[in-house]
N, C-alpha and C. Protein backbone atom coordinates (compact mmCIF):
# COMPACT_ATOMS: atom_id res chain seq x y z
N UNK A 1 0.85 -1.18 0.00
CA UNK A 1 0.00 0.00 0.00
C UNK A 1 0.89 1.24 0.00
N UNK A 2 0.44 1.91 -1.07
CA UNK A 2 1.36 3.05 -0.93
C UNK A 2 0.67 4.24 -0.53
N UNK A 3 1.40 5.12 0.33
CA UNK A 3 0.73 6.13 1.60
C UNK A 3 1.41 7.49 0.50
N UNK A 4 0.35 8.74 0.90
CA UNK A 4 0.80 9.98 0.24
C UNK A 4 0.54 10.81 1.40
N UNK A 5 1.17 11.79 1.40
CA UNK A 5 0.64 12.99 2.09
C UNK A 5 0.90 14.07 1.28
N UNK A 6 -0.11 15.02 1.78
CA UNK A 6 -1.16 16.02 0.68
C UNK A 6 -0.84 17.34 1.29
N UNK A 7 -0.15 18.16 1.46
CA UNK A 7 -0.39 19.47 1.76
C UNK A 7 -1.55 20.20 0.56
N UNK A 8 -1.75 21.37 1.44
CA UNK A 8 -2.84 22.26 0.23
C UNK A 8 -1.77 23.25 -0.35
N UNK A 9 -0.58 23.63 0.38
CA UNK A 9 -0.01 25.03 0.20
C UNK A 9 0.36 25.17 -1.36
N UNK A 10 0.47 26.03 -2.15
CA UNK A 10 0.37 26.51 -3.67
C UNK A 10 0.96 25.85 -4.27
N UNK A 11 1.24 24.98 -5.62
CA UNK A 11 2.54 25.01 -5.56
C UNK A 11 1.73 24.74 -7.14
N UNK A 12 2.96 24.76 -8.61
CA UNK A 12 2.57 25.01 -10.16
C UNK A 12 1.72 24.02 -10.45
N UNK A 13 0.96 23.54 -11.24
CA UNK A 13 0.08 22.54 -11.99
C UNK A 13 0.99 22.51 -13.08
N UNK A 14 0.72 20.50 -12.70
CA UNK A 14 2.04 19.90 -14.25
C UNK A 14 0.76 19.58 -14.83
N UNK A 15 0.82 20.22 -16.23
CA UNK A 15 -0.38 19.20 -17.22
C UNK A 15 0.27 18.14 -17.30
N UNK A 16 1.34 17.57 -17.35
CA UNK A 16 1.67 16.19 -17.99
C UNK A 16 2.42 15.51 -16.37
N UNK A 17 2.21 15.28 -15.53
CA UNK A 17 2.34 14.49 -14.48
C UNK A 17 3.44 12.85 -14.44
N UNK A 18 4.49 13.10 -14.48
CA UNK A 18 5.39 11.59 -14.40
C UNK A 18 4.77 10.14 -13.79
N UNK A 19 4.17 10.59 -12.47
CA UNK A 19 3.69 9.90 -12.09
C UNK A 19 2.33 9.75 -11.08
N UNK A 20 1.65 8.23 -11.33
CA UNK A 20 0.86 8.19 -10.21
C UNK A 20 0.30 8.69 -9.28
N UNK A 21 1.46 9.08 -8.40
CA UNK A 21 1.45 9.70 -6.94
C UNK A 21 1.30 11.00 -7.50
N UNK A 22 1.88 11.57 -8.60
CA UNK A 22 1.91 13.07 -8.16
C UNK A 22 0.99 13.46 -8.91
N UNK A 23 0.02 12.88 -9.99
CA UNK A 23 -1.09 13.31 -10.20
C UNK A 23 -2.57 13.01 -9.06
N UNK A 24 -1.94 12.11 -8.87
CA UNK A 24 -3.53 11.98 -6.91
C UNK A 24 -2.88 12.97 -6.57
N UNK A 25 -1.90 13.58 -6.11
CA UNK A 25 -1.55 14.13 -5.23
C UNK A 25 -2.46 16.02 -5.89
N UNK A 26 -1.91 16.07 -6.99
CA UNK A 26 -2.39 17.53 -7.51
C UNK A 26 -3.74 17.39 -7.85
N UNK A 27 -4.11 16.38 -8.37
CA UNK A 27 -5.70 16.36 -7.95
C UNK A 27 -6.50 16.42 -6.82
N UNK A 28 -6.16 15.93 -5.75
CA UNK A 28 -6.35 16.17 -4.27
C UNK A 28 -6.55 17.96 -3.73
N UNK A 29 -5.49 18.27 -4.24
CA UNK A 29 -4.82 19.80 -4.09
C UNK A 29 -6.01 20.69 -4.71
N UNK A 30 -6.71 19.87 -6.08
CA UNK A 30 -7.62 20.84 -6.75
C UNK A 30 -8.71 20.90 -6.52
N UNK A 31 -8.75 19.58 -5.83
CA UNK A 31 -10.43 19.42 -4.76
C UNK A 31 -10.58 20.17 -3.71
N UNK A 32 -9.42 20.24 -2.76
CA UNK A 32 -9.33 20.99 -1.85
C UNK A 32 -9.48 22.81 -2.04
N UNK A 33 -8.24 22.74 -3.05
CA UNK A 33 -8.34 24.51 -2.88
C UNK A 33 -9.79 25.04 -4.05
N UNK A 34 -10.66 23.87 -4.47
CA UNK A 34 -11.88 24.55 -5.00
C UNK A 34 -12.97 24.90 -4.19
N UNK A 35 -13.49 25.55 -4.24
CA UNK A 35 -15.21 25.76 -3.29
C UNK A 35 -16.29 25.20 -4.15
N UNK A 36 -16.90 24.72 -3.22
CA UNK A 36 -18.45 24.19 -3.82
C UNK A 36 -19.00 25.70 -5.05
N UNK A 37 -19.94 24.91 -5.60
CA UNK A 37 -20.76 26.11 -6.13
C UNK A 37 -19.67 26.83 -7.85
N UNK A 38 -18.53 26.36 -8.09
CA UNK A 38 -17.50 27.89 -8.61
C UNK A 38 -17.20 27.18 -9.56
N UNK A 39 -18.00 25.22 -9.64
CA UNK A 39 -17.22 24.86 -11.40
C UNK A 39 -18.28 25.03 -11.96
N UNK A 40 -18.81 25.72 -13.01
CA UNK A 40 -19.71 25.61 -13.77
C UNK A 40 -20.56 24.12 -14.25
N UNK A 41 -20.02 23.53 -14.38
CA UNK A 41 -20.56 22.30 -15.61
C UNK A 41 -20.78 21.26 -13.73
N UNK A 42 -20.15 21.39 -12.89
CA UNK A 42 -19.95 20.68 -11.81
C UNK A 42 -20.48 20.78 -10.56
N UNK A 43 -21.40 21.75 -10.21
CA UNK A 43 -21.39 22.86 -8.91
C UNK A 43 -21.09 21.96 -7.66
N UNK A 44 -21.08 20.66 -7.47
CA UNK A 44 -20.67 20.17 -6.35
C UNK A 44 -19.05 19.99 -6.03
N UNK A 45 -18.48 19.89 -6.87
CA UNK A 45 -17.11 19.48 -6.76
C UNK A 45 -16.61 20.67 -6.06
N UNK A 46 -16.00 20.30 -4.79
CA UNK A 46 -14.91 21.18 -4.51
C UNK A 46 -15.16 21.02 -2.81
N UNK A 47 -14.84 22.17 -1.82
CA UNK A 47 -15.21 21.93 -0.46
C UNK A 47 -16.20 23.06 -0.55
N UNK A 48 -16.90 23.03 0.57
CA UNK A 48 -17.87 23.74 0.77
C UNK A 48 -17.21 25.52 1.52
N UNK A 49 -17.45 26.28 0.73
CA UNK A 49 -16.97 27.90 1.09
C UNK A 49 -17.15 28.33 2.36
N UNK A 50 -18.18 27.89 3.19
CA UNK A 50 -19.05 28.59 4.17
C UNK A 50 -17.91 28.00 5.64
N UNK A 51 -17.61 26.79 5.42
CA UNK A 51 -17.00 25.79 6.46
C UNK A 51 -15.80 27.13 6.91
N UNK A 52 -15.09 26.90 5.53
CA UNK A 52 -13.48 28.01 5.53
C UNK A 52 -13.76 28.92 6.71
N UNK A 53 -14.82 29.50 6.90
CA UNK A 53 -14.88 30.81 7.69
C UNK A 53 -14.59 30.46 8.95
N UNK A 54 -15.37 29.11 9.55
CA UNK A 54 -15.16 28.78 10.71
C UNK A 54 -13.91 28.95 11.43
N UNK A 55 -13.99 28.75 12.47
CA UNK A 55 -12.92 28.46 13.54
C UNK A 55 -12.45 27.13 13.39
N UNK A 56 -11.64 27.00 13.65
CA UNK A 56 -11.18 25.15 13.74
C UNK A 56 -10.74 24.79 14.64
N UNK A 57 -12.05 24.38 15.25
CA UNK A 57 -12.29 23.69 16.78
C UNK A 57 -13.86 22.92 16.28
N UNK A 58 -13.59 22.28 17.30
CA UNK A 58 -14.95 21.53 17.83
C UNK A 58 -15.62 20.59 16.90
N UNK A 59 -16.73 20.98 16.71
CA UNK A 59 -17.68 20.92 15.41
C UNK A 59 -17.39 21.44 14.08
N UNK A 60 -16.55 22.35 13.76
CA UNK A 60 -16.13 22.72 12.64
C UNK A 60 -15.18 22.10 12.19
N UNK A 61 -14.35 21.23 13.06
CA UNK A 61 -13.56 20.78 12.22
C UNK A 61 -13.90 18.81 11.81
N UNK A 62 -14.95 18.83 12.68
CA UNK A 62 -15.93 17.66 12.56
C UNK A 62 -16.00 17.99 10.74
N UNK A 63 -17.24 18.76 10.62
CA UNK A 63 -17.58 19.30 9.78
C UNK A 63 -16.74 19.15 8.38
N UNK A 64 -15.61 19.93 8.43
CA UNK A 64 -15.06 20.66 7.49
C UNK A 64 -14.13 18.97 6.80
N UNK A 65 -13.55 17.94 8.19
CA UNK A 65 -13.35 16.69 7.52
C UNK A 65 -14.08 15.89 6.66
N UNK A 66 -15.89 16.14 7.34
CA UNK A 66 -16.51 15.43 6.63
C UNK A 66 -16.42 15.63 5.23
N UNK A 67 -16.60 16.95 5.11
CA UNK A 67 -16.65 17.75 3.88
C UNK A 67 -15.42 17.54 2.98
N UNK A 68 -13.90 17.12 3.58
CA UNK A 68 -12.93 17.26 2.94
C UNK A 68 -12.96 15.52 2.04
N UNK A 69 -13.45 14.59 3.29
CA UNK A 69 -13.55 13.06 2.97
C UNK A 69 -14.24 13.09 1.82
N UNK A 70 -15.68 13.60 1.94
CA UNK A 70 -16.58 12.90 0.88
C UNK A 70 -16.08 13.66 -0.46
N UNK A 71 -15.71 14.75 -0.58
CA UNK A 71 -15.15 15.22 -1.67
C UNK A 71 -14.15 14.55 -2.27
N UNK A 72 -13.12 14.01 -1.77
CA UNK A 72 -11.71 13.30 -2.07
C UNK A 72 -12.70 11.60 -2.86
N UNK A 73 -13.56 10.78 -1.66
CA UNK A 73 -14.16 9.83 -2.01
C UNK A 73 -14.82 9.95 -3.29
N UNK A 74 -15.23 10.94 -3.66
CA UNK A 74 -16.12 10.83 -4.88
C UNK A 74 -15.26 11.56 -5.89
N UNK A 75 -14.33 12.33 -6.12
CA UNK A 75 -13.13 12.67 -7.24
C UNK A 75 -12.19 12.19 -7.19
N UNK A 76 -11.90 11.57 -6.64
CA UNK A 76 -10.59 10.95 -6.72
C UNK A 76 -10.65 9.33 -6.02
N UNK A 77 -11.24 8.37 -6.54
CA UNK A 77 -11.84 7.38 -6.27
C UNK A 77 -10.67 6.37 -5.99
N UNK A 78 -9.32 6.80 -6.75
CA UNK A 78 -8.61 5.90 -6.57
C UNK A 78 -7.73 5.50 -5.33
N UNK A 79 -8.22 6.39 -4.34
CA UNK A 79 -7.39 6.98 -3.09
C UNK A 79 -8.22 6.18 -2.12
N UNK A 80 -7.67 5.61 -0.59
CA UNK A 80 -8.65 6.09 0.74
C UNK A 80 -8.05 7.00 1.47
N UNK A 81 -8.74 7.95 2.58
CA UNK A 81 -8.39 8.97 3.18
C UNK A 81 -8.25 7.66 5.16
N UNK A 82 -6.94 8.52 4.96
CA UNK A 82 -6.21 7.71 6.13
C UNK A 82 -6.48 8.41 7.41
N UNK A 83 -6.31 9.79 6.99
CA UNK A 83 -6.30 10.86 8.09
C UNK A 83 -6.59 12.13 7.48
N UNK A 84 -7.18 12.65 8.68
CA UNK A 84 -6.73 14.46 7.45
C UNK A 84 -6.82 15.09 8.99
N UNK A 85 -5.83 16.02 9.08
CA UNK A 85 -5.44 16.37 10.09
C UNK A 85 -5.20 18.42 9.61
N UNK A 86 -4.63 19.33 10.50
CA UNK A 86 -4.43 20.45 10.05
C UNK A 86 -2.93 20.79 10.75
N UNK A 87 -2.92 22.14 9.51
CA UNK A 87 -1.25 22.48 10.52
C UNK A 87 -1.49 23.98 10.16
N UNK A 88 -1.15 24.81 10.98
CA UNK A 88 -1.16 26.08 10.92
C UNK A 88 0.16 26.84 10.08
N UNK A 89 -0.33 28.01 9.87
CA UNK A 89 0.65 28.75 8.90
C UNK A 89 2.08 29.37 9.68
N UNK A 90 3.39 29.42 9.60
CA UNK A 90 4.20 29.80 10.70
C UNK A 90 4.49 31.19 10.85
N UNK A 91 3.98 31.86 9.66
CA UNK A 91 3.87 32.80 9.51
C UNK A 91 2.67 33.95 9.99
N UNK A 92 1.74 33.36 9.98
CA UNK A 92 0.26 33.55 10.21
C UNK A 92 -0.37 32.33 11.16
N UNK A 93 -0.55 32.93 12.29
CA UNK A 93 -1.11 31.60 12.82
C UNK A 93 -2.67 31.72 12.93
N UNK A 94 -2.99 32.53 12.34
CA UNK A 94 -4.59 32.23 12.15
C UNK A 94 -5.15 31.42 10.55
N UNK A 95 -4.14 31.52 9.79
CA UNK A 95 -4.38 30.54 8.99
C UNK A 95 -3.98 28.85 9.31
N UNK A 96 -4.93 28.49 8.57
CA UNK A 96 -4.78 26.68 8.93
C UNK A 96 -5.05 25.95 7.69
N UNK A 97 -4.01 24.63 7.24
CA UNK A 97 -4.26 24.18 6.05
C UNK A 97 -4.57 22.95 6.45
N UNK A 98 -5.05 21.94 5.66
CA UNK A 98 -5.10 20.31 5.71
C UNK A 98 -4.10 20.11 5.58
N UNK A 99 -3.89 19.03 6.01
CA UNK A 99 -3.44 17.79 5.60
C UNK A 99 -3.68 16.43 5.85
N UNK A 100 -3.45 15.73 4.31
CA UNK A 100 -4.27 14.46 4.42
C UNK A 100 -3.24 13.50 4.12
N UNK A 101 -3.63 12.85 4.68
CA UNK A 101 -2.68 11.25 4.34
C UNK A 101 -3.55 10.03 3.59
N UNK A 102 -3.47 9.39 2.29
CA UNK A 102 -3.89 8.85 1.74
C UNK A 102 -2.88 7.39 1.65
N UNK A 103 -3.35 6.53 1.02
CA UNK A 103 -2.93 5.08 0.36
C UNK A 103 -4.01 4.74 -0.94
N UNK A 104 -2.95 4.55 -1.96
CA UNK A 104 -3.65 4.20 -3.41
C UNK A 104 -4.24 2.83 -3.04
N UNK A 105 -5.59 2.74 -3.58
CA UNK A 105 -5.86 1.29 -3.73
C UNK A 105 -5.19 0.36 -4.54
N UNK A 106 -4.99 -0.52 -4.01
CA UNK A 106 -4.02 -1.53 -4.81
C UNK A 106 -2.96 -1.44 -5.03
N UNK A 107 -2.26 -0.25 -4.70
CA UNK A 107 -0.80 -0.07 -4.97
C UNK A 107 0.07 -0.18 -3.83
């Protein structure tokens, strides 16, 4: 089983991807940094906008996993979600990003 971990933080889009891992991986990235509602042809794909605002505690971050799981489960099918956990910005500590830890099926 092979394990990935997913930051969200920016980083270029390869159209042509070497491998496996690093296309789950930038697809992951595009689920995440999309909001519900913003693909045209798609309006569900992405995370839900409203969650972002929250605080991340409690129930929101209940929430905002559920939201991160079922999105990943249904675009990116080839993955399971192991964990998804957060890490704050070191710069900004009121920002907070995911991170998820995955394993390819079958691989």
């Amino acid at each position: 089983m092979k394990t990935l971990i997913v930051d969200t933080l920016k980083k270029e889009i390869d159209f042509m991807p070497r491998t496996l891992e690093a296309e789950i991986t930038q697809n992951v990235r595009t689920i995440l940094s999309t909001y519900k509602h913003s693909v045209p042809l798609d309006r569900r794909f992405g995370v839900e906008g409203a969650i972002i605002d929250n605080p991340v505690i409690g129930e929101s971050v209940a929430l905002l996993q559920s939201d991160i799981f079922e999105a990943i489960k249904k675009y990116e099918p080839r993955v399971n979600v192991e964990e998804i956990g957060f890490s704050t910005d070191t710069v900004d500590p009121s920002k907070v990003y995911p991170r998820i830890i995955l394993s390819i099926k079958g691989g």
